[in-house]
PDB file of N, CA and C in Angstrom:
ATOM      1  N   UNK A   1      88.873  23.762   7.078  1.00  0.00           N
ATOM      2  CA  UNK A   1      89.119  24.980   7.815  1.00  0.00           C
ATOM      3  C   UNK A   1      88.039  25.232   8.865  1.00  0.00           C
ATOM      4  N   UNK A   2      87.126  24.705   8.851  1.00  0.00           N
ATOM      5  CA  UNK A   2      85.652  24.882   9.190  1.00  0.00           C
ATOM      6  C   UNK A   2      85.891  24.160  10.860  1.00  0.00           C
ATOM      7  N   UNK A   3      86.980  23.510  10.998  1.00  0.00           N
ATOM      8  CA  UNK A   3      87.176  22.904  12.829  1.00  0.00           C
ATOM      9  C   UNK A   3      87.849  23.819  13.027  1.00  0.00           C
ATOM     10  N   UNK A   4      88.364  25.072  12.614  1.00  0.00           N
ATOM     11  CA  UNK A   4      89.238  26.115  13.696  1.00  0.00           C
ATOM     12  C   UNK A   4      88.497  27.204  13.845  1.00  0.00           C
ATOM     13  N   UNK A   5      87.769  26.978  13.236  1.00  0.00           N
ATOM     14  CA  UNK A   5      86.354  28.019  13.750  1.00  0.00           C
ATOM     15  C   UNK A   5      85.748  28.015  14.826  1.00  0.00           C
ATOM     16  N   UNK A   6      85.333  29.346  15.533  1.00  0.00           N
ATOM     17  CA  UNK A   6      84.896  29.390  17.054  1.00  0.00           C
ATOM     18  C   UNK A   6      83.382  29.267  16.606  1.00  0.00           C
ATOM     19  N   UNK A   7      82.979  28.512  17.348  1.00  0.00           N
ATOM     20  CA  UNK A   7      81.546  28.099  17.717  1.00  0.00           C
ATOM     21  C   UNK A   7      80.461  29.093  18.245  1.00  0.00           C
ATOM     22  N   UNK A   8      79.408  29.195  18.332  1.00  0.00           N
ATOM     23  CA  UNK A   8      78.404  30.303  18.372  1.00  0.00           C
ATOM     24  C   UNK A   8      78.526  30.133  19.639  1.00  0.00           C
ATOM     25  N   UNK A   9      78.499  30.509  20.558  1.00  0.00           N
ATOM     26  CA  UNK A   9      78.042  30.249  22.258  1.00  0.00           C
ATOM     27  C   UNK A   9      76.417  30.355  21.861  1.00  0.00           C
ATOM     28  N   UNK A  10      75.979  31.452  21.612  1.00  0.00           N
ATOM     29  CA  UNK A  10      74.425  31.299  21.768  1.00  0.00           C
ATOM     30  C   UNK A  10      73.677  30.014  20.987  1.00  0.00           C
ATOM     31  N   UNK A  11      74.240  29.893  19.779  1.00  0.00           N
ATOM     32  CA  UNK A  11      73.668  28.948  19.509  1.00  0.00           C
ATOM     33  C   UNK A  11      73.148  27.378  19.987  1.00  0.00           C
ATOM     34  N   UNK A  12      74.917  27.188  20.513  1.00  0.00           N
ATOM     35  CA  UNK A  12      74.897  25.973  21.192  1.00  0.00           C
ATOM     36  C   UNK A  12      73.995  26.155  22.721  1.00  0.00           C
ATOM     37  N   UNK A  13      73.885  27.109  23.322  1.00  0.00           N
ATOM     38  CA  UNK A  13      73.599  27.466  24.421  1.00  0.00           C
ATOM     39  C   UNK A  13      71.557  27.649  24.533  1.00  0.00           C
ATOM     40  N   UNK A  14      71.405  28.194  23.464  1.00  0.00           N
ATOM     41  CA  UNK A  14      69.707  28.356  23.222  1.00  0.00           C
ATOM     42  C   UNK A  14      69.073  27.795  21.957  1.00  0.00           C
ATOM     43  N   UNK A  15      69.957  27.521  20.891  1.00  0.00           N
ATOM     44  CA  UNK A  15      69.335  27.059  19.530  1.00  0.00           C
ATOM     45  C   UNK A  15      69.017  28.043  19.066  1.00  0.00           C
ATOM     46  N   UNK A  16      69.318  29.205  18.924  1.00  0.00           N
ATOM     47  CA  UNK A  16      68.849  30.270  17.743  1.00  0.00           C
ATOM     48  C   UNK A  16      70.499  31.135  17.643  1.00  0.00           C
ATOM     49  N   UNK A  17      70.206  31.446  16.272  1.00  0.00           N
ATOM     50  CA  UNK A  17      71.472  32.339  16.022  1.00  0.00           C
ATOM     51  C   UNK A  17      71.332  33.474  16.272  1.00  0.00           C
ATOM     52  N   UNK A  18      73.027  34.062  16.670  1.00  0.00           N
ATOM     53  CA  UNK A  18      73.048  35.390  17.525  1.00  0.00           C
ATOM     54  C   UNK A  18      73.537  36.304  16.120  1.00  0.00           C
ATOM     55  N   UNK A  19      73.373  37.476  16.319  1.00  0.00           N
ATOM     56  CA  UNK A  19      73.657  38.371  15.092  1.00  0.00           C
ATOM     57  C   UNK A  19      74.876  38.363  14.079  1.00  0.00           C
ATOM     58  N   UNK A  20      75.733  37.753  14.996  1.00  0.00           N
ATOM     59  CA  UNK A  20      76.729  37.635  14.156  1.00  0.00           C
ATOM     60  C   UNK A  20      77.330  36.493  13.408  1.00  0.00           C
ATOM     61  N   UNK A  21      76.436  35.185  13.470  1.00  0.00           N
ATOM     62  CA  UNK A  21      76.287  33.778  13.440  1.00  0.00           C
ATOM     63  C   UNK A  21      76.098  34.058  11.311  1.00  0.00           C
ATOM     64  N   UNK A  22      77.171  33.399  11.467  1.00  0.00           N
ATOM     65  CA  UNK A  22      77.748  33.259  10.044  1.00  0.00           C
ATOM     66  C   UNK A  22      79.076  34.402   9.614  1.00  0.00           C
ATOM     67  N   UNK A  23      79.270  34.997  10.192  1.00  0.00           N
ATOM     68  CA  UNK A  23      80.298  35.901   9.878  1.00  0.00           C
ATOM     69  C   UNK A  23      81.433  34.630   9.263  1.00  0.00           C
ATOM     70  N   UNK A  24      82.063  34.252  10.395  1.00  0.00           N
ATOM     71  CA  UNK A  24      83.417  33.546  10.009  1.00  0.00           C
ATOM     72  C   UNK A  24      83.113  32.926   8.657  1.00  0.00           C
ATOM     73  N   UNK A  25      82.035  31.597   8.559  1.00  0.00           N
ATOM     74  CA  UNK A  25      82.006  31.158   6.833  1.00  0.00           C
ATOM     75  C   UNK A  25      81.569  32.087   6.150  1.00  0.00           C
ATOM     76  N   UNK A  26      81.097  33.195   6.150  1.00  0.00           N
ATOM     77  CA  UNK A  26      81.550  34.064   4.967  1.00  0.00           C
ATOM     78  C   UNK A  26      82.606  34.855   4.737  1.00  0.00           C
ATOM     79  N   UNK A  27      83.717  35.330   5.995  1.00  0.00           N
ATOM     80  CA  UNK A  27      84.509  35.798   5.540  1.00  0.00           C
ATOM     81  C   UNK A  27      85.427  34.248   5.007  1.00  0.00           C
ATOM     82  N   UNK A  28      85.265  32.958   5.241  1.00  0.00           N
ATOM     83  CA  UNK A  28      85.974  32.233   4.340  1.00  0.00           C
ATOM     84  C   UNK A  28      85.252  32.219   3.416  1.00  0.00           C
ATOM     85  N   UNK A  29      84.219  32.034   2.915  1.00  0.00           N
ATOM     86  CA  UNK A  29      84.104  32.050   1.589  1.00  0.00           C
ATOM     87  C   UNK A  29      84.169  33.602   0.547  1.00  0.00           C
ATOM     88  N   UNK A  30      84.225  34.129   1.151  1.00  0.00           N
ATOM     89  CA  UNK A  30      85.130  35.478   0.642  1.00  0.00           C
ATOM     90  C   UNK A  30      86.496  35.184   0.333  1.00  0.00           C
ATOM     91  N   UNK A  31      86.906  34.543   0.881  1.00  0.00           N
ATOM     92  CA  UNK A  31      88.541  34.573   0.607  1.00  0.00           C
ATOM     93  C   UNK A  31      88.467  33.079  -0.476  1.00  0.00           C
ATOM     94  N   UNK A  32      87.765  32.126  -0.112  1.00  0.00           N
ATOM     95  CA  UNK A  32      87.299  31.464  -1.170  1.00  0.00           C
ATOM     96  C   UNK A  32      86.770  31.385  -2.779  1.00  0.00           C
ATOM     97  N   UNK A  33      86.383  32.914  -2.678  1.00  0.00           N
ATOM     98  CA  UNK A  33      85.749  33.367  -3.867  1.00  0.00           C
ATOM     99  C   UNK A  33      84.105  32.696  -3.797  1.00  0.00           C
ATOM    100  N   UNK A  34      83.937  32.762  -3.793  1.00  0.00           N
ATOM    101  CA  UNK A  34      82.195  32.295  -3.278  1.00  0.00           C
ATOM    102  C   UNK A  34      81.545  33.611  -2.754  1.00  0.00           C
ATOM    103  N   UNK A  35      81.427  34.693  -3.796  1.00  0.00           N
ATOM    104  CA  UNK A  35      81.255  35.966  -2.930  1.00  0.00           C
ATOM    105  C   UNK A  35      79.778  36.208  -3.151  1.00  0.00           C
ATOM    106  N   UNK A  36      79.124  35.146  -4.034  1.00  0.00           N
ATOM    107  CA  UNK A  36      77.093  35.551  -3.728  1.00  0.00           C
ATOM    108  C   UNK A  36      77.214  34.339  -2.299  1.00  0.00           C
ATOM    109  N   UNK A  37      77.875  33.280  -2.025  1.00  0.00           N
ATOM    110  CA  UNK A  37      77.562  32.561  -0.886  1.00  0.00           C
ATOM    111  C   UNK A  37      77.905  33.561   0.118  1.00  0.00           C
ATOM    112  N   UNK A  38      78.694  34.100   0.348  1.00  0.00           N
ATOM    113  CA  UNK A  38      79.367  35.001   1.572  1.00  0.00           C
ATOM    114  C   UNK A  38      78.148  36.058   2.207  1.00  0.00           C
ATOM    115  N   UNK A  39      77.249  36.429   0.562  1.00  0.00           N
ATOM    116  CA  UNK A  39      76.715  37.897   1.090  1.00  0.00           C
ATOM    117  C   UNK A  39      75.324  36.892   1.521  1.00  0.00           C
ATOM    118  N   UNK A  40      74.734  35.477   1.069  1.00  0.00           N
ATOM    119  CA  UNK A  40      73.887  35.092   1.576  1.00  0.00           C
ATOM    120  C   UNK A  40      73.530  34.767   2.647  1.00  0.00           C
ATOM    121  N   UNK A  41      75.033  33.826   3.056  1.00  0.00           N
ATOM    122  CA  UNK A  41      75.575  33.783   4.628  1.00  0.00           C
ATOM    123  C   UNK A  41      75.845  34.991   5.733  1.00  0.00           C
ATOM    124  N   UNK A  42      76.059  35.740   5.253  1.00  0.00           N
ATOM    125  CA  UNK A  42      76.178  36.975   6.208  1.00  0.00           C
ATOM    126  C   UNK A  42      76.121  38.695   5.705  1.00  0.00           C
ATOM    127  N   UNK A  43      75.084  39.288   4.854  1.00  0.00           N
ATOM    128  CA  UNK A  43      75.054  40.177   4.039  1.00  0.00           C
ATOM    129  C   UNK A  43      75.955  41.455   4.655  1.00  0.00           C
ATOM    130  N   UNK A  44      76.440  41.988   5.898  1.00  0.00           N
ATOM    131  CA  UNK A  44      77.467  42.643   6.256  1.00  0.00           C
ATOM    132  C   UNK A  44      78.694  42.246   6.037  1.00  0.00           C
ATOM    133  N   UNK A  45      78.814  40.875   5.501  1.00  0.00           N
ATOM    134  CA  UNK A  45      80.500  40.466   5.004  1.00  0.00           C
ATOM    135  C   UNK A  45      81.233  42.161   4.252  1.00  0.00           C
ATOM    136  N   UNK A  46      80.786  42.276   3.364  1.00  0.00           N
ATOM    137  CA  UNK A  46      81.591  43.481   2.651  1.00  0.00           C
ATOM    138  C   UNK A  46      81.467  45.069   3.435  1.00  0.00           C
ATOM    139  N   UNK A  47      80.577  45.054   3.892  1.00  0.00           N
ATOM    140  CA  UNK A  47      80.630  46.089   4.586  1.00  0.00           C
ATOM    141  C   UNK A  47      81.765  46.036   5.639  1.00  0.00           C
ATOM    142  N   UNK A  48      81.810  44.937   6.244  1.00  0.00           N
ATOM    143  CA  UNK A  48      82.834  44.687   7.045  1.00  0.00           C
ATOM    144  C   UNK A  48      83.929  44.872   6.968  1.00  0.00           C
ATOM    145  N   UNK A  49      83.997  44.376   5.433  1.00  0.00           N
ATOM    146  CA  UNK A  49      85.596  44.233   5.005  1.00  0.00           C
ATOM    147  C   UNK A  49      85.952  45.976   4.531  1.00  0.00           C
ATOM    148  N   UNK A  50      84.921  46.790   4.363  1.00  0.00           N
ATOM    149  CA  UNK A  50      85.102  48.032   4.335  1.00  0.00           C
ATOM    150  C   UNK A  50      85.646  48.747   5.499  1.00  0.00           C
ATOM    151  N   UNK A  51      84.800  48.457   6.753  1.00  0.00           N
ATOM    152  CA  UNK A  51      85.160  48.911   7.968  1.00  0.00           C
ATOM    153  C   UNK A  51      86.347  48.561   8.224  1.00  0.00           C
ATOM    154  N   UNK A  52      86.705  47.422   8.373  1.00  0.00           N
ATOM    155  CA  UNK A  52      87.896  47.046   8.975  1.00  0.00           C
ATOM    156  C   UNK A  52      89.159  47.445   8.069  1.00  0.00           C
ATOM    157  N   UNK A  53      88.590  47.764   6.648  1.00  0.00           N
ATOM    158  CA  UNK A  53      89.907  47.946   5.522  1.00  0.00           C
ATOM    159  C   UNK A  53      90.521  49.485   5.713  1.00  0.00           C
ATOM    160  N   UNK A  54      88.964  50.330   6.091  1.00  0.00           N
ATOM    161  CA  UNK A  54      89.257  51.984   6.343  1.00  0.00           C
ATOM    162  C   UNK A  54      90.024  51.852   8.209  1.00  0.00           C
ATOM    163  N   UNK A  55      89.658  51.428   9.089  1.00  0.00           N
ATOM    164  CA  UNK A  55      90.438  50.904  10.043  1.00  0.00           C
ATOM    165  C   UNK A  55      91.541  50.802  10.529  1.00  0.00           C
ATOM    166  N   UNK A  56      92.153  50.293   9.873  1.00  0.00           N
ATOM    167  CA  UNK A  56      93.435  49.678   9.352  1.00  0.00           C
ATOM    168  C   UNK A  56      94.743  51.035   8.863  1.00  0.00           C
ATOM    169  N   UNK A  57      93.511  51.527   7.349  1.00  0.00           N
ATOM    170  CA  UNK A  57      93.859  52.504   6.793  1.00  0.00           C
ATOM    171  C   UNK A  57      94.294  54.046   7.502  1.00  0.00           C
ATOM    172  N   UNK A  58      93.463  53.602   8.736  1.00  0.00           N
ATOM    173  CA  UNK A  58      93.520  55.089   9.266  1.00  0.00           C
ATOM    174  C   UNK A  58      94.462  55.014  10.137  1.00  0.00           C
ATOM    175  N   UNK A  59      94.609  53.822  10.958  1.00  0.00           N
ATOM    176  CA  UNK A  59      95.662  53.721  12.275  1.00  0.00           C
ATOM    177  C   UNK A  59      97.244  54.315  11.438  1.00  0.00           C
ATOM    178  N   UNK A  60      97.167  54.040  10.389  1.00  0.00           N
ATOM    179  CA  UNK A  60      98.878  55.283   9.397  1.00  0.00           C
ATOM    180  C   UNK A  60      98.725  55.975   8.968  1.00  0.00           C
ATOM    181  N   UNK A  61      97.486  56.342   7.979  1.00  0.00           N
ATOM    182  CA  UNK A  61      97.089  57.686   7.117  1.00  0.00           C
ATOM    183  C   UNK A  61      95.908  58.347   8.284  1.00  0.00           C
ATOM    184  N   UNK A  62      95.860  59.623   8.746  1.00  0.00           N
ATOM    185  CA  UNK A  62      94.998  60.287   9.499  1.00  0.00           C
ATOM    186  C   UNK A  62      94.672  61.420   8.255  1.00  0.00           C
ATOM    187  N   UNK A  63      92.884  61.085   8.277  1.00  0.00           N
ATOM    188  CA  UNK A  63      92.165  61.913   7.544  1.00  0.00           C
ATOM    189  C   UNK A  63      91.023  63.442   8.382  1.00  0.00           C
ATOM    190  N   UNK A  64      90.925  64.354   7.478  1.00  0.00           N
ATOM    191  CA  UNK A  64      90.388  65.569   8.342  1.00  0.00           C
ATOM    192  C   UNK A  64      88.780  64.915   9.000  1.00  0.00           C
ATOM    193  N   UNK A  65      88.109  64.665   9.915  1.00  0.00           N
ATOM    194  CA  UNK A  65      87.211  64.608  10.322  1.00  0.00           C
ATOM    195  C   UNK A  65      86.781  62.774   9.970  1.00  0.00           C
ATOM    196  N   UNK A  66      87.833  62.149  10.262  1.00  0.00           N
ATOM    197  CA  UNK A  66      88.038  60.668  10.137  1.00  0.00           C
ATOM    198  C   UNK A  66      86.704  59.748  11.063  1.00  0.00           C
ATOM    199  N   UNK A  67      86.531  60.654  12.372  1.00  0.00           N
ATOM    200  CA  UNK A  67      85.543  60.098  13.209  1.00  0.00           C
ATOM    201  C   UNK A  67      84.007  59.846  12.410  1.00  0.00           C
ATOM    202  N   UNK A  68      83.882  60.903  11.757  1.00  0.00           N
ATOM    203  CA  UNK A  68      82.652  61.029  11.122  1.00  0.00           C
ATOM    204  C   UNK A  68      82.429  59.516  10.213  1.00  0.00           C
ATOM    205  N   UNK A  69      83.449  59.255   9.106  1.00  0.00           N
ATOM    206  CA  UNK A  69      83.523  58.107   8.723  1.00  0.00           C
ATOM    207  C   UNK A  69      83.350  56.996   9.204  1.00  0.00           C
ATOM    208  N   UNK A  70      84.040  57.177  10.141  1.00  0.00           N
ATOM    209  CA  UNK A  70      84.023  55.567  11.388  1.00  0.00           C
ATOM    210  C   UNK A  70      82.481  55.941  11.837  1.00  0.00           C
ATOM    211  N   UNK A  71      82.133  56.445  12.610  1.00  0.00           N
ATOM    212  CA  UNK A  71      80.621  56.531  13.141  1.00  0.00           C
ATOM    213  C   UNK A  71      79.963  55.853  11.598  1.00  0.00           C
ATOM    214  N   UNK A  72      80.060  56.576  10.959  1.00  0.00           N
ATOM    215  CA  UNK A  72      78.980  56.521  10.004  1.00  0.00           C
ATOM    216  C   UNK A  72      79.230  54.949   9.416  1.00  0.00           C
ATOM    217  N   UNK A  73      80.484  54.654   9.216  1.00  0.00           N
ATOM    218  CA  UNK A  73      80.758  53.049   8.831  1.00  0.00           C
ATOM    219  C   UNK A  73      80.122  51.781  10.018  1.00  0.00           C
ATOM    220  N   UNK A  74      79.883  52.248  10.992  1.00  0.00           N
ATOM    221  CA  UNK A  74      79.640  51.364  12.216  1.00  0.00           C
ATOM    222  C   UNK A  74      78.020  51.439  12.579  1.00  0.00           C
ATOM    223  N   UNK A  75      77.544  52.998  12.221  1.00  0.00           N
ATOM    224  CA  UNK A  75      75.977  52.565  12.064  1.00  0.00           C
ATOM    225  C   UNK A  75      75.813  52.429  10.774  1.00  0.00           C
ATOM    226  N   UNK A  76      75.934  51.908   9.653  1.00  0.00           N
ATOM    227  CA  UNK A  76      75.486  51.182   8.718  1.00  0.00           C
ATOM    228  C   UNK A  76      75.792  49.535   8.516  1.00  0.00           C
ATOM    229  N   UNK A  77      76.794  49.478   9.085  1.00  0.00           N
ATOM    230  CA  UNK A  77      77.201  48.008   9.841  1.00  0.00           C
ATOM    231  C   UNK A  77      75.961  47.571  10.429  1.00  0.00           C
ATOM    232  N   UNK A  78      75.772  48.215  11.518  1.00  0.00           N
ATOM    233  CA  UNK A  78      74.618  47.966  12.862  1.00  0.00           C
ATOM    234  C   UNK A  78      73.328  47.644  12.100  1.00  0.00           C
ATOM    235  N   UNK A  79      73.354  48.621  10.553  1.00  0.00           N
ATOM    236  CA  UNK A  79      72.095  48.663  10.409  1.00  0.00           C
ATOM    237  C   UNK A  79      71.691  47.034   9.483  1.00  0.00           C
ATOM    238  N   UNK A  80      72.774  47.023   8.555  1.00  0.00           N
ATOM    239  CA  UNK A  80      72.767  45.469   8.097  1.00  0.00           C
ATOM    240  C   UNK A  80      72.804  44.296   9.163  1.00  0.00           C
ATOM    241  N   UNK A  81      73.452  44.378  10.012  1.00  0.00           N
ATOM    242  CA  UNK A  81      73.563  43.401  10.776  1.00  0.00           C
ATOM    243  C   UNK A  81      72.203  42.989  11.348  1.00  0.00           C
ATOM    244  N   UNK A  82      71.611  44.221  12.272  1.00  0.00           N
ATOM    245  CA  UNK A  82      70.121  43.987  12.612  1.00  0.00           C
ATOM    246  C   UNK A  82      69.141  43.649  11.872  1.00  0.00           C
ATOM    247  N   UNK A  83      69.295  44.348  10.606  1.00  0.00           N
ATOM    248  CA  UNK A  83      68.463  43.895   9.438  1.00  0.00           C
ATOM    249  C   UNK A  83      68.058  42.382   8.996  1.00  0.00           C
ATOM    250  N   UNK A  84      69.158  42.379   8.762  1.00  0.00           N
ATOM    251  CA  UNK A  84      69.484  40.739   8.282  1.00  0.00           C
ATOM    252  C   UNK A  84      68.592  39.514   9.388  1.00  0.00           C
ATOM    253  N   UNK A  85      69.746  40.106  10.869  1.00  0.00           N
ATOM    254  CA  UNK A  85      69.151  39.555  11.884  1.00  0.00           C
ATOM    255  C   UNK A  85      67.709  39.617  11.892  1.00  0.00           C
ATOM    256  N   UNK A  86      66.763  40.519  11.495  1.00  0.00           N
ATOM    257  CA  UNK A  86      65.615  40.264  11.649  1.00  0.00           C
ATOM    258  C   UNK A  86      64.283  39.212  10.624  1.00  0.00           C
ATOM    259  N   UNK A  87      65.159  39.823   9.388  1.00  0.00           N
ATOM    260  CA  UNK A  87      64.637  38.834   7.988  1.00  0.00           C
ATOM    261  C   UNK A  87      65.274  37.369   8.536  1.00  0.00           C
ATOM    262  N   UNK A  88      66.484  36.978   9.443  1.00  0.00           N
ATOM    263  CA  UNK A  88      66.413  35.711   9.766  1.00  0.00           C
ATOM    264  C   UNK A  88      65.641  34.773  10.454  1.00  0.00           C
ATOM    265  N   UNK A  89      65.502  35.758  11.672  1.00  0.00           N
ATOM    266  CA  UNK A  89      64.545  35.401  12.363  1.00  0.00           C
ATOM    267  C   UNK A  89      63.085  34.957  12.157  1.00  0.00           C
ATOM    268  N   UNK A  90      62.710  35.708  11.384  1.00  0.00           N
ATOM    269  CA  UNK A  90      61.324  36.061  10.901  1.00  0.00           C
ATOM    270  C   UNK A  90      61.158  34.900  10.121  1.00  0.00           C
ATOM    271  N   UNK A  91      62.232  34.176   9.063  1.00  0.00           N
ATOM    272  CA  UNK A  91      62.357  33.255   8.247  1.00  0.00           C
ATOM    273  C   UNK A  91      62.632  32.020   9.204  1.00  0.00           C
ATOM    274  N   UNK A  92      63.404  32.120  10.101  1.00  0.00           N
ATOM    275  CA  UNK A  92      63.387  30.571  11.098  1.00  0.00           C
ATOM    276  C   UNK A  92      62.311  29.858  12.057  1.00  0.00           C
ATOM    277  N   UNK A  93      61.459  30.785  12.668  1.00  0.00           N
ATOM    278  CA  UNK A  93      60.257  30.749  13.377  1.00  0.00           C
ATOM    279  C   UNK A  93      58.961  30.642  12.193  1.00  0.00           C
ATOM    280  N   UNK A  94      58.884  31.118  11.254  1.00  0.00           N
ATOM    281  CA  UNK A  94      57.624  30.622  10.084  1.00  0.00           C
ATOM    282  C   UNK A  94      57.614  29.555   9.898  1.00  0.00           C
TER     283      UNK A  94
END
């Protein structure tokens, strides 16, 4: 499954991974069942699958003050994502 996967541009382009570099193999190994590999590979995998599940949920069910949720689901996203991104970094350059 791993050749229909889109390729990092940054990576190939500079050699370092861009923030979102691992998403796709963990959402396959999520669907794989490999769900401590998924959160190692990309620790916003589940959060994700939260966002996008409430998402989804909302475009048919409309809830009272729904925005608040979404904001709040998208900076805690932001905040794992950067996070991560930074413990990577920090770990690839040592």
């Amino acid at each position: 499954m791993e050749e229909f996967m889109i390729p990092c541009l940054n990576k190939q382009i500079f050699g370092i991974d861009c923030p979102g570099c691992g998403a796709q193999r963990a959402f396959m190994l999520v669907f794989q069942g490999e769900f401590n590999a998924a959160f190692k590979m990309f620790p916003a995998v589940y959060s994700l699958i939260v966002l996008i599940s409430f998402l989804i949920v909302n475009l048919f069910v409309k809830f009272k003050n729904d925005w608040l949720l979404k904001i709040g689901l998208i900076i805690f996203n932001a905040v794992i994502i950067i996070a991560a991104y930074i413990y990577k970094m920090n770990h690839f350059f040592n």
